[in-house]
Protein backbone atom coordinates (compact mmCIF):
# COMPACT_ATOMS: atom_id res chain seq x y z
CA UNK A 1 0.00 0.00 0.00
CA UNK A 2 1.23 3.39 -0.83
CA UNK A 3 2.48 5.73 2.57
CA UNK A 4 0.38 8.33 2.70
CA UNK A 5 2.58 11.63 3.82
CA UNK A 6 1.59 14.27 6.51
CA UNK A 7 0.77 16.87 3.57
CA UNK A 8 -2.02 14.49 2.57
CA UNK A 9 -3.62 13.52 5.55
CA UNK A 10 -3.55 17.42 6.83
CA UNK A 11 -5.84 18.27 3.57
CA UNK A 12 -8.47 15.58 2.92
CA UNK A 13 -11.00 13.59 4.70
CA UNK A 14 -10.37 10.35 6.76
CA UNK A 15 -13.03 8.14 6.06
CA UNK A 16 -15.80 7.87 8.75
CA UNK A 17 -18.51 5.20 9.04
CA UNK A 18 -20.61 8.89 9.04
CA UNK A 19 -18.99 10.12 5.71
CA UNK A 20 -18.81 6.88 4.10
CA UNK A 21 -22.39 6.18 4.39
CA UNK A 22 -22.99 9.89 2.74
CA UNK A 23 -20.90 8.89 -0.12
CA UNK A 24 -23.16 8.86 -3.45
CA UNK A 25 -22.81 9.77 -7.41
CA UNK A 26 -20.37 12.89 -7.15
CA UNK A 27 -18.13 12.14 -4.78
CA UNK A 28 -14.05 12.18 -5.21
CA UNK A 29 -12.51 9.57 -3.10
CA UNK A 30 -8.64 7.95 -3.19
CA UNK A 31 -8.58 4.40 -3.09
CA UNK A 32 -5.77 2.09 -2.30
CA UNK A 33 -6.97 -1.48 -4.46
CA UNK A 34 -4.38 -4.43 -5.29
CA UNK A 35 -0.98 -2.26 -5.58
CA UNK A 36 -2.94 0.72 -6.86
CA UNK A 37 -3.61 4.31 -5.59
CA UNK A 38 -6.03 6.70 -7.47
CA UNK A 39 -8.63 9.38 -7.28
CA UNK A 40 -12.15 8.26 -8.39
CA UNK A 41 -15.63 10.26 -8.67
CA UNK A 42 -18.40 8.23 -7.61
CA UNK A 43 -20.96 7.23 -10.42
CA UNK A 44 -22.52 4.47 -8.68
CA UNK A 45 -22.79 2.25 -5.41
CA UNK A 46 -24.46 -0.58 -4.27
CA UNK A 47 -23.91 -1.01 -0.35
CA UNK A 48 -19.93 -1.03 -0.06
CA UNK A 49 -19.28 -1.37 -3.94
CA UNK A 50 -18.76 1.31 -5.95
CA UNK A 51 -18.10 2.17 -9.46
CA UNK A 52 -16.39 5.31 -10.96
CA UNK A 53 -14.15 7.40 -13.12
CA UNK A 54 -10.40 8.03 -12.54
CA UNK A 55 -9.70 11.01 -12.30
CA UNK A 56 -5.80 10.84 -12.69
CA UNK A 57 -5.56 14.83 -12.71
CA UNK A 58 -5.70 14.81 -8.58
CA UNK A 59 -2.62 12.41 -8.44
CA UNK A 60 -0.58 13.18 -5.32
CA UNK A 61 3.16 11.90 -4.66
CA UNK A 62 1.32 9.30 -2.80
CA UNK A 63 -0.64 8.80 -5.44
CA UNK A 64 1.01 8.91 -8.58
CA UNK A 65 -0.16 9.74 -12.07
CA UNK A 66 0.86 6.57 -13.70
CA UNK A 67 -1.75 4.74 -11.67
CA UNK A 68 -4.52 4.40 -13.88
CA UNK A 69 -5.93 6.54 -16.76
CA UNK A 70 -8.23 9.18 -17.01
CA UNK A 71 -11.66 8.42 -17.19
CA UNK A 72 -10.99 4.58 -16.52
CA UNK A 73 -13.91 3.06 -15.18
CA UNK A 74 -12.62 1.25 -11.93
CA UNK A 75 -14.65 -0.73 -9.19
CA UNK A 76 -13.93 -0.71 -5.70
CA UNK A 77 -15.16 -1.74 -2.53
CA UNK A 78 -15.48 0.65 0.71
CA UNK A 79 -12.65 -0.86 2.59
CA UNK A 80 -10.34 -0.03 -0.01
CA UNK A 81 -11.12 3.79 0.01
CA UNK A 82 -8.12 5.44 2.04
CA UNK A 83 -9.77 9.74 1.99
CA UNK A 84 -12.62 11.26 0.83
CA UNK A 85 -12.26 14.48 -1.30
CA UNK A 86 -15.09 16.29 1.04
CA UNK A 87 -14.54 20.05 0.74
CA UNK A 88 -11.33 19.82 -2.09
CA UNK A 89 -13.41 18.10 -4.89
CA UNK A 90 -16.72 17.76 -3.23
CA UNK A 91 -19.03 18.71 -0.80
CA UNK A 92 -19.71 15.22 1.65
């Protein structure tokens, strides 16, 4: 799993069983998923699986760029999802 650094736990979101049960369509999360980090807006979930868009534009050192490509359409489950994006990308 990629180290997340002070810088980007001191700006974003640690998820919550509050805020994760608010997640819906629209929301930016970072997910950590078999070796891979990226950024994802929420198009869909069903309980604790999601579905989305990477968004490879919000890559972090923590995160790299090379992780996936824009607009791939990844699926993930909630215990994968490391911070939310509440009040960067979206509102949560």
């Amino acid at each position: 799993m990629t180290q997340l650094t002070e810088e980007d736990l001191a700006h974003f979101v640690q998820p919550t069983e509050d805020k994760l049960s608010s997640l819906g369509a629209g929301c930016y999360v970072r997910v950590h998923d078999g070796g891979k980090c990226y950024w994802a807006e929420i198009t869909e979930r069903n309980g604790t699986n999601y579905c989305g868009k990477v968004h490879k534009e919000l890559a972090t050192p923590g995160c790299p760029k090379s992780a996936s490509a824009i607009g791939s359409d990844v699926q993930f489950q909630e215990g994968n999802i490391v911070l939310l994006g509440c009040d960067n990308y979206c509102w949560c």
